[in-house]
PDB file of N, CA and C in Angstrom:
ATOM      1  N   UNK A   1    -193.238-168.990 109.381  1.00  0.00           N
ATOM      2  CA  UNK A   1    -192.394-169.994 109.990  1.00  0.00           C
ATOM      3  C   UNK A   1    -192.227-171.160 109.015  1.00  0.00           C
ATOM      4  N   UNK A   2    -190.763-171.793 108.869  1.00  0.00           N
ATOM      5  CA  UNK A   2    -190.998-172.827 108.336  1.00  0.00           C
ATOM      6  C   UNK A   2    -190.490-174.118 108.931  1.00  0.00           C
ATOM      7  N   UNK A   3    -191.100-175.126 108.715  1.00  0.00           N
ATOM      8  CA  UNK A   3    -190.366-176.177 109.570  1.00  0.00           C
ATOM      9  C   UNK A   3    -189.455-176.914 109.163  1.00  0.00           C
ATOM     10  N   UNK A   4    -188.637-177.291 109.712  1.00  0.00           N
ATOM     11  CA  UNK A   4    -187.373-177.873 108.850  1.00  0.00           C
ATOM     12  C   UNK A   4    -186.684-178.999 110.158  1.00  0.00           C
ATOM     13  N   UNK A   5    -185.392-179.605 109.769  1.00  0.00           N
ATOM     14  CA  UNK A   5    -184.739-180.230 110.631  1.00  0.00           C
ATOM     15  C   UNK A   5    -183.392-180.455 110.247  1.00  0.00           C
ATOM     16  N   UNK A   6    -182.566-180.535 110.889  1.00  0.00           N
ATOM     17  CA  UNK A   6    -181.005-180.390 110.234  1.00  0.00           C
ATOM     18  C   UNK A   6    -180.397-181.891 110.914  1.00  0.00           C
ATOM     19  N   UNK A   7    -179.497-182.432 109.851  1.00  0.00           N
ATOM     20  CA  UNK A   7    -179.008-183.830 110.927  1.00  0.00           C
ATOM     21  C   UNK A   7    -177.225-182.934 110.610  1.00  0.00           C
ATOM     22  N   UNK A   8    -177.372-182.907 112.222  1.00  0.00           N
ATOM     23  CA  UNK A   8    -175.351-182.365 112.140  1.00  0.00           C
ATOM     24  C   UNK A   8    -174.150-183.627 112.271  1.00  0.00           C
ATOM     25  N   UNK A   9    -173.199-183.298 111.687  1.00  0.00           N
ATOM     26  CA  UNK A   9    -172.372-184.549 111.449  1.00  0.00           C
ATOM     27  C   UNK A   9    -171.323-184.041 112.219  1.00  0.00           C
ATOM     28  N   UNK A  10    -170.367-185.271 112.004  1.00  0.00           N
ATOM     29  CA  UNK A  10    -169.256-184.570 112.471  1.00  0.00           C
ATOM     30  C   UNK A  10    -168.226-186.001 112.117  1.00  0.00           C
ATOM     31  N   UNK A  11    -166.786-185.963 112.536  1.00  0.00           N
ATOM     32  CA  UNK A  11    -166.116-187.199 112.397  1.00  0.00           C
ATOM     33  C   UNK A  11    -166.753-188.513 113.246  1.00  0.00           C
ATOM     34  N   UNK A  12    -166.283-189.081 111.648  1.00  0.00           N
ATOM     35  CA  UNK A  12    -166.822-190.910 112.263  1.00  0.00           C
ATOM     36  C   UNK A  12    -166.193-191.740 113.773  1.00  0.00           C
ATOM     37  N   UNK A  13    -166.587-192.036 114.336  1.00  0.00           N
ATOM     38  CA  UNK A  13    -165.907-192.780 115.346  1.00  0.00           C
ATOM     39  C   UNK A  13    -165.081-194.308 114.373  1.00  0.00           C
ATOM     40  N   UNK A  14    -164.417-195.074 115.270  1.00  0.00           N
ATOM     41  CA  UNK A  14    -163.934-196.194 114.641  1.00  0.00           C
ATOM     42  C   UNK A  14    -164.606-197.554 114.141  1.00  0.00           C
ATOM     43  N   UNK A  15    -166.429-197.297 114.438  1.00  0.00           N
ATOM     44  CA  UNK A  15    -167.253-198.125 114.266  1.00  0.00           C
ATOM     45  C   UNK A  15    -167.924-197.586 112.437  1.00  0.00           C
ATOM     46  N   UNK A  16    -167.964-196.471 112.616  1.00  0.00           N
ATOM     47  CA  UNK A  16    -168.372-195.909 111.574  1.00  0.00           C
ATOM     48  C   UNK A  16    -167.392-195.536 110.188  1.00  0.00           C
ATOM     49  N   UNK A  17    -166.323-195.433 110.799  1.00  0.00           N
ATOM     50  CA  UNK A  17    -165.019-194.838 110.062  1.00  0.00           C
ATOM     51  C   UNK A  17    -164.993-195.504 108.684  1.00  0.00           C
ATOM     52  N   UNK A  18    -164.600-197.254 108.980  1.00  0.00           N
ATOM     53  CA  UNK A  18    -164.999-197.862 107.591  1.00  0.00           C
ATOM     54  C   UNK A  18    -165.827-197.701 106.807  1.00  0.00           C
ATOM     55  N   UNK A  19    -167.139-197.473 106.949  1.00  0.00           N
ATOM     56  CA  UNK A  19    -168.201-197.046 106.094  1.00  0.00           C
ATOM     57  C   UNK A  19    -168.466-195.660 105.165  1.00  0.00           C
ATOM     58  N   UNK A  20    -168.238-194.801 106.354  1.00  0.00           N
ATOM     59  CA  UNK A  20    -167.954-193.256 105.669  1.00  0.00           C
ATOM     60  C   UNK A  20    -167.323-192.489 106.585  1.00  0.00           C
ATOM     61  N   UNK A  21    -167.427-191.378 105.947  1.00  0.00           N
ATOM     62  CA  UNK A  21    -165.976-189.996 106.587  1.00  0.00           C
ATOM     63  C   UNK A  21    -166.364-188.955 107.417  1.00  0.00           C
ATOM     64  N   UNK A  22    -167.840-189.197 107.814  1.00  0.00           N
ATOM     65  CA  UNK A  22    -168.568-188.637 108.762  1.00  0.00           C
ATOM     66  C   UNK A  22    -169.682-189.235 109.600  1.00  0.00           C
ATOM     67  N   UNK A  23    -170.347-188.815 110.635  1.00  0.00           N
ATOM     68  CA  UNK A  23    -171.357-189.445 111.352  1.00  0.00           C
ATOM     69  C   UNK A  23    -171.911-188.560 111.681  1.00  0.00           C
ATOM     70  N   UNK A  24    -174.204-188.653 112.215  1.00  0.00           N
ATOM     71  CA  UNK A  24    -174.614-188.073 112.705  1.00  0.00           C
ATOM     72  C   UNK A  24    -174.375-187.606 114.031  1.00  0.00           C
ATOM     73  N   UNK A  25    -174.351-186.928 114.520  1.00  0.00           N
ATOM     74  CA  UNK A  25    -173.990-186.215 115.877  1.00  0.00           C
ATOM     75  C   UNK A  25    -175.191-186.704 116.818  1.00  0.00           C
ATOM     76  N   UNK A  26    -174.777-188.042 117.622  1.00  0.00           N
ATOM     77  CA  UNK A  26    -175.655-188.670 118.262  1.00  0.00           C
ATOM     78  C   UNK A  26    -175.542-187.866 120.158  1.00  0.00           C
ATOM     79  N   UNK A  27    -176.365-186.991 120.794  1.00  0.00           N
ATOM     80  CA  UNK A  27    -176.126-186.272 121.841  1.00  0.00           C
ATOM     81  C   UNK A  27    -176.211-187.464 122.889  1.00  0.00           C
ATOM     82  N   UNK A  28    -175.302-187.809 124.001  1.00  0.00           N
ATOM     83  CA  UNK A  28    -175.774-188.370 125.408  1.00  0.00           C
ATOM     84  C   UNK A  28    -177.159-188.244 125.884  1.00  0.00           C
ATOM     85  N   UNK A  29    -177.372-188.958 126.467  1.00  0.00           N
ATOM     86  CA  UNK A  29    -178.855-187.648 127.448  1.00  0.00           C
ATOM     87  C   UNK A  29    -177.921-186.879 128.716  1.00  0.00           C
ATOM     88  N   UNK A  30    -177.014-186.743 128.965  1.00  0.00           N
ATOM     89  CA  UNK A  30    -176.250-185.849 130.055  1.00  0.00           C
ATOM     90  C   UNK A  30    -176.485-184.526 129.196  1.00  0.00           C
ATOM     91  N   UNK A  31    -176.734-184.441 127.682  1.00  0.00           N
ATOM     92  CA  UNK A  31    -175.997-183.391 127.157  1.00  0.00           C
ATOM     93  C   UNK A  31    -176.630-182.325 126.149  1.00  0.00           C
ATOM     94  N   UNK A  32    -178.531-183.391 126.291  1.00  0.00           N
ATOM     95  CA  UNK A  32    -179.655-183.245 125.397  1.00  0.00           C
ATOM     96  C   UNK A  32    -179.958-181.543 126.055  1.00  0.00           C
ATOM     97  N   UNK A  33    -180.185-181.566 127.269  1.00  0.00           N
ATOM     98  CA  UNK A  33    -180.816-180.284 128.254  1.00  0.00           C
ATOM     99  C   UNK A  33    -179.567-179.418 128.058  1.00  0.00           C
ATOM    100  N   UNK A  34    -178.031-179.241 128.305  1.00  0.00           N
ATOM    101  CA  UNK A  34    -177.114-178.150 127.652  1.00  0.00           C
ATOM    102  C   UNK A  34    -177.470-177.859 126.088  1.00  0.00           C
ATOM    103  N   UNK A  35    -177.690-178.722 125.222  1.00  0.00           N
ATOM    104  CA  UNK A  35    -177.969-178.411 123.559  1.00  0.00           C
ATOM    105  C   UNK A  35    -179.178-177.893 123.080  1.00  0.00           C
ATOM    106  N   UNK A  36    -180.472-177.874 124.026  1.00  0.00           N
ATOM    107  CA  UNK A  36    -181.616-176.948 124.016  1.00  0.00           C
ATOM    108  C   UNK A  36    -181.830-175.643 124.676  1.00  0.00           C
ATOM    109  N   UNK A  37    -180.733-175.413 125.767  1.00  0.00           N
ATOM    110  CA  UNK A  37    -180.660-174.668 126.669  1.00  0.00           C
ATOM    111  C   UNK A  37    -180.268-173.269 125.720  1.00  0.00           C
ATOM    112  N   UNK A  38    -181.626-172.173 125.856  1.00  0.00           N
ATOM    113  CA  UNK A  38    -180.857-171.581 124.698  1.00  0.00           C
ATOM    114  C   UNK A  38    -180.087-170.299 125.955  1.00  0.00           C
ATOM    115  N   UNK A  39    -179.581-170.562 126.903  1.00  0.00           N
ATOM    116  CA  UNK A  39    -178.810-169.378 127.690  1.00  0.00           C
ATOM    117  C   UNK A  39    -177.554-170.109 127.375  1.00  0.00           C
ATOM    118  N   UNK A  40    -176.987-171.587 126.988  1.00  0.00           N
ATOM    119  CA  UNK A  40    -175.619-171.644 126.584  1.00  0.00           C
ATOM    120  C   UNK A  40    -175.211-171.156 126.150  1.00  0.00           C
ATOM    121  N   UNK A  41    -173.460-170.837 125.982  1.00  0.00           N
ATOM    122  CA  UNK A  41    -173.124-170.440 124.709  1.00  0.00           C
ATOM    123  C   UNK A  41    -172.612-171.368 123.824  1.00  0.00           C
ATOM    124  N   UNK A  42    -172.590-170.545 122.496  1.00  0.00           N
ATOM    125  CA  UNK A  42    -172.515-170.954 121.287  1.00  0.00           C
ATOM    126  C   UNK A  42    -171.457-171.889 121.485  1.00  0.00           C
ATOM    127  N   UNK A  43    -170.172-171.659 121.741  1.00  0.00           N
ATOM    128  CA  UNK A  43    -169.194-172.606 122.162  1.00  0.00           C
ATOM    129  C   UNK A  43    -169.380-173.872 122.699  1.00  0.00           C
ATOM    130  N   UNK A  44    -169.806-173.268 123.860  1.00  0.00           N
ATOM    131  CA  UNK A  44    -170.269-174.823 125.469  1.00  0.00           C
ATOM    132  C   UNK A  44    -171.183-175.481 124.255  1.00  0.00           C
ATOM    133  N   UNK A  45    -171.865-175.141 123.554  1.00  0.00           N
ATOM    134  CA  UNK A  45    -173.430-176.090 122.560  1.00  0.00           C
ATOM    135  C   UNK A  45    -172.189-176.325 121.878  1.00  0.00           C
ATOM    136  N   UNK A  46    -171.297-176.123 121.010  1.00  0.00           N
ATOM    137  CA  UNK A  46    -170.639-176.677 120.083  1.00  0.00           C
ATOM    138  C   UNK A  46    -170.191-177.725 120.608  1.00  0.00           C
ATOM    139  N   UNK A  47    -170.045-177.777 121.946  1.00  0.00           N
ATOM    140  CA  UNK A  47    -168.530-178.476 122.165  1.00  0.00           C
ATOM    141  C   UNK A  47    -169.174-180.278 122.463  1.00  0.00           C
ATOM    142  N   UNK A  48    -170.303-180.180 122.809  1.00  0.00           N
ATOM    143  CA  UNK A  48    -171.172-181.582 122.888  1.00  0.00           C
ATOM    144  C   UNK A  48    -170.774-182.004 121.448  1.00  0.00           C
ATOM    145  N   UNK A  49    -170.760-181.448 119.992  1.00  0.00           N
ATOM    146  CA  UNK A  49    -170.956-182.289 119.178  1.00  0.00           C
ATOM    147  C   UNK A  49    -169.712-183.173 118.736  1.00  0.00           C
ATOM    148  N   UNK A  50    -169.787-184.296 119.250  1.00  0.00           N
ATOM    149  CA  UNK A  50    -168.121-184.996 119.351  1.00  0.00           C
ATOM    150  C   UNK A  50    -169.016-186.455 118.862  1.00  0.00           C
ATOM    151  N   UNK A  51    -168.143-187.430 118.312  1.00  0.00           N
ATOM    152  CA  UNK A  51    -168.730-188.717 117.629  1.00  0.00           C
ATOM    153  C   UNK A  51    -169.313-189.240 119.002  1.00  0.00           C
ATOM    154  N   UNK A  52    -170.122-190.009 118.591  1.00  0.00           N
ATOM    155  CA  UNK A  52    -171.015-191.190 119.960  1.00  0.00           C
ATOM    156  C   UNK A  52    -169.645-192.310 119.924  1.00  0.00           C
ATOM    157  N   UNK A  53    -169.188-192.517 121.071  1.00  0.00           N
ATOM    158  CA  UNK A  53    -168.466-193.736 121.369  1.00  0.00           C
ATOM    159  C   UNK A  53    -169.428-194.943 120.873  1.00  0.00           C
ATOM    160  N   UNK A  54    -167.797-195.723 119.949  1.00  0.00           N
ATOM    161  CA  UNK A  54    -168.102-196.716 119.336  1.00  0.00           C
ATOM    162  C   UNK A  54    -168.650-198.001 119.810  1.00  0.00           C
ATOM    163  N   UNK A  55    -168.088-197.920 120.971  1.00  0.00           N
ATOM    164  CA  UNK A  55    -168.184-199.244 122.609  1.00  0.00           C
ATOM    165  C   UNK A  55    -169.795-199.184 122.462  1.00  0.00           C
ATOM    166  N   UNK A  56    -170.578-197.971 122.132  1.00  0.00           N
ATOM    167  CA  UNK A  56    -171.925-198.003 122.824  1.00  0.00           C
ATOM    168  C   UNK A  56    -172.934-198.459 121.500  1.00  0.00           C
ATOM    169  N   UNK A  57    -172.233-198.652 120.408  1.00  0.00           N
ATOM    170  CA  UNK A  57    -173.320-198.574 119.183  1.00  0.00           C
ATOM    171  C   UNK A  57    -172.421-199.857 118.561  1.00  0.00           C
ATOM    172  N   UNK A  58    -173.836-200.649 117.546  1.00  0.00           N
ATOM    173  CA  UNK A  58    -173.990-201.461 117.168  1.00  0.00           C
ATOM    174  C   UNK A  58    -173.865-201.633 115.353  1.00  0.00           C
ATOM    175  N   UNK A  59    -172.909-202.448 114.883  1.00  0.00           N
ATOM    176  CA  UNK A  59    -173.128-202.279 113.264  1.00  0.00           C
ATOM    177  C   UNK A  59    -173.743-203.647 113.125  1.00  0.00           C
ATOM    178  N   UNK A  60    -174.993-203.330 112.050  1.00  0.00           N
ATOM    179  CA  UNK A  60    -175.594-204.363 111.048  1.00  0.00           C
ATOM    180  C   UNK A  60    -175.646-204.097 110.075  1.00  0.00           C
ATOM    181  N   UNK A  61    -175.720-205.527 108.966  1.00  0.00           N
ATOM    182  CA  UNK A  61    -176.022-205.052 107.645  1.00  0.00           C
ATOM    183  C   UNK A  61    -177.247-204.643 107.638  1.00  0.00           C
ATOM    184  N   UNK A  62    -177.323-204.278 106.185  1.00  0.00           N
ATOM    185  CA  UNK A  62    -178.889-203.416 106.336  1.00  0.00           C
ATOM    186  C   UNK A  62    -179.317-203.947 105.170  1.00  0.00           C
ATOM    187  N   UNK A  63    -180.927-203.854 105.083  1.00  0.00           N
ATOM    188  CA  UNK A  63    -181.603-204.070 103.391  1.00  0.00           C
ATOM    189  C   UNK A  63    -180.850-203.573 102.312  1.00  0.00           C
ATOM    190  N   UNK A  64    -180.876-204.077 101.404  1.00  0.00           N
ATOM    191  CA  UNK A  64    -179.998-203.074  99.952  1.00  0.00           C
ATOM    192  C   UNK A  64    -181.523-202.316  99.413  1.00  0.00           C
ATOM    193  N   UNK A  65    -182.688-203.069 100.350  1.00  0.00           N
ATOM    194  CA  UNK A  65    -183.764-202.241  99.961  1.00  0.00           C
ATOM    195  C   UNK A  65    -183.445-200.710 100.066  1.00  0.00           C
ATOM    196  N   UNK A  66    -183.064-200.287 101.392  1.00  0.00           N
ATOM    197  CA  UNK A  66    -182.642-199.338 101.440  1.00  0.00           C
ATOM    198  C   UNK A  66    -181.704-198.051 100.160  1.00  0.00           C
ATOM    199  N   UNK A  67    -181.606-198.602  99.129  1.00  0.00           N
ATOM    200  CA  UNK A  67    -181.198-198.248  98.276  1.00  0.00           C
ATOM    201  C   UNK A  67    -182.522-197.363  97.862  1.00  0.00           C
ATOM    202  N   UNK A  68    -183.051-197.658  97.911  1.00  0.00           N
ATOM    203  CA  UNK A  68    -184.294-196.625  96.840  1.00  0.00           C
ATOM    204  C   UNK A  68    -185.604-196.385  98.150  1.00  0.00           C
ATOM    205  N   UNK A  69    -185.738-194.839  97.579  1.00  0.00           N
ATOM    206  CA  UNK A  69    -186.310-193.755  98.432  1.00  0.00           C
ATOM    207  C   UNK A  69    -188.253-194.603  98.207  1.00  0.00           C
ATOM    208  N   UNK A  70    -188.569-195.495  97.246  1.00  0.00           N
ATOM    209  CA  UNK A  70    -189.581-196.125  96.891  1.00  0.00           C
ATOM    210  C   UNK A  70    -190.451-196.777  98.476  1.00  0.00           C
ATOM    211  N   UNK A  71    -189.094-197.467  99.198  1.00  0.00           N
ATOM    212  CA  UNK A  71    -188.751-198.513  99.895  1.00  0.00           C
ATOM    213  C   UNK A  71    -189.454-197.761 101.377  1.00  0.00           C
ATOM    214  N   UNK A  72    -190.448-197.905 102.457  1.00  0.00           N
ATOM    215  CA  UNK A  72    -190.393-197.135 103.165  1.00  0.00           C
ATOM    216  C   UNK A  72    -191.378-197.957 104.039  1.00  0.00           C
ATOM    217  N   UNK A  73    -190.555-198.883 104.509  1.00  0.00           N
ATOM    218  CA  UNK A  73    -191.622-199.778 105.607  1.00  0.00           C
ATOM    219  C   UNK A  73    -190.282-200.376 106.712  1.00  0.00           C
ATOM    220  N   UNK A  74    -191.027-200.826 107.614  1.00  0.00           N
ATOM    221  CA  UNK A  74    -189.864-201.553 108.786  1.00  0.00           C
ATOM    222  C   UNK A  74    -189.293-202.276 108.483  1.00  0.00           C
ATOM    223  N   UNK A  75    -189.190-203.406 107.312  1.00  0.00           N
ATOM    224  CA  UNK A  75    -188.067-204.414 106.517  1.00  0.00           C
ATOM    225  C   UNK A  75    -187.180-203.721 106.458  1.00  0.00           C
ATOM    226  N   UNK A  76    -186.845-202.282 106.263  1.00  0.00           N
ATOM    227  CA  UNK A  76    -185.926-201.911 105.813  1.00  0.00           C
ATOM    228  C   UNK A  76    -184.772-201.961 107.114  1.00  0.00           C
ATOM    229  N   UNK A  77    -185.534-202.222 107.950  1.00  0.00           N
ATOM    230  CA  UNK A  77    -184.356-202.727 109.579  1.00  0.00           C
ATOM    231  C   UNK A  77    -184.111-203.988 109.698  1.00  0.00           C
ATOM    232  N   UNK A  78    -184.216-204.528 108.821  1.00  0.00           N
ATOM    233  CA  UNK A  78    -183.884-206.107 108.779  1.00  0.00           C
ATOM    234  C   UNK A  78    -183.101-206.325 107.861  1.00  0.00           C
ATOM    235  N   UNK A  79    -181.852-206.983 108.008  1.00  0.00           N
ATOM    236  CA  UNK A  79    -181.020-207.198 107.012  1.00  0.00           C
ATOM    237  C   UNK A  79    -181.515-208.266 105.851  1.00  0.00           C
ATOM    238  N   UNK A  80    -181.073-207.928 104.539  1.00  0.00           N
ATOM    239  CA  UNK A  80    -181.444-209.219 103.338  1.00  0.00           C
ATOM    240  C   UNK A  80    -181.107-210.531 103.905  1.00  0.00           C
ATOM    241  N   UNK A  81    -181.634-211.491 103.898  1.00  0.00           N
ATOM    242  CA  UNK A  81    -181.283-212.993 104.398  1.00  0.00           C
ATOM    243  C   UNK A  81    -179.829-213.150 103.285  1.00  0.00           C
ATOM    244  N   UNK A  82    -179.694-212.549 102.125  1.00  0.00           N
ATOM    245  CA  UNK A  82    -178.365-212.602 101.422  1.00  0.00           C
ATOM    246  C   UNK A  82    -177.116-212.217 102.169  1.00  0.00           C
ATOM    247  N   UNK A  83    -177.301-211.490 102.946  1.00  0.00           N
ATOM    248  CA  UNK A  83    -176.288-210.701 103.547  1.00  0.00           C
ATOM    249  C   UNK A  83    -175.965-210.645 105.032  1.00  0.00           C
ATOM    250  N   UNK A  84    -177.237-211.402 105.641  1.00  0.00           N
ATOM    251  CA  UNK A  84    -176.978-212.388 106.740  1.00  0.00           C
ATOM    252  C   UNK A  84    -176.615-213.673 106.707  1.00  0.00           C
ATOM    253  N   UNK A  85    -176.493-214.195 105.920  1.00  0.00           N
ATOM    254  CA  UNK A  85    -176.220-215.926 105.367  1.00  0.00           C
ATOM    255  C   UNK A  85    -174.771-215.949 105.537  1.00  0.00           C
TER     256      UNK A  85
END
């Protein structure tokens, strides 16, 4: 067995759009129990993966720490005081 994890994308909503040309595939919880359900079908599981409405999610700047894989503590959820100023 090996363990692994996949992040699925799909088109950006209009919150994300400016930034880049895709987004992670964020599930409802209405929609978590159909996407584990392994008697769905392949289709009905496809069809959840649609962008997260923009109304419900939040943009901040972020650390430029975030730039380097070095970087790996909770600052990195806090924006630079440069870029909040």
């Amino acid at each position: 067995m090996i363990e692994s994890c996949t992040i699925i994308t799909t088109t950006p909503n209009e919150l994300v759009a400016p930034v880049n040309d895709r987004m992670p595939v964020i599930l409802p919880k209405d929609a978590e129990a159909l996407w584990l359900d392994p008697a769905v079908s392949k289709e009905h599981a496809l069809s959840v993966l649609q962008p997260y409405p923009a109304d419900l999610m939040l943009a901040l700047p972020a650390s430029t720490r975030a730039n380097s894989v070095r970087n790996d503590d909770s600052g990195l959820l806090m924006a630079d005081e440069r870029i909040a100023a």
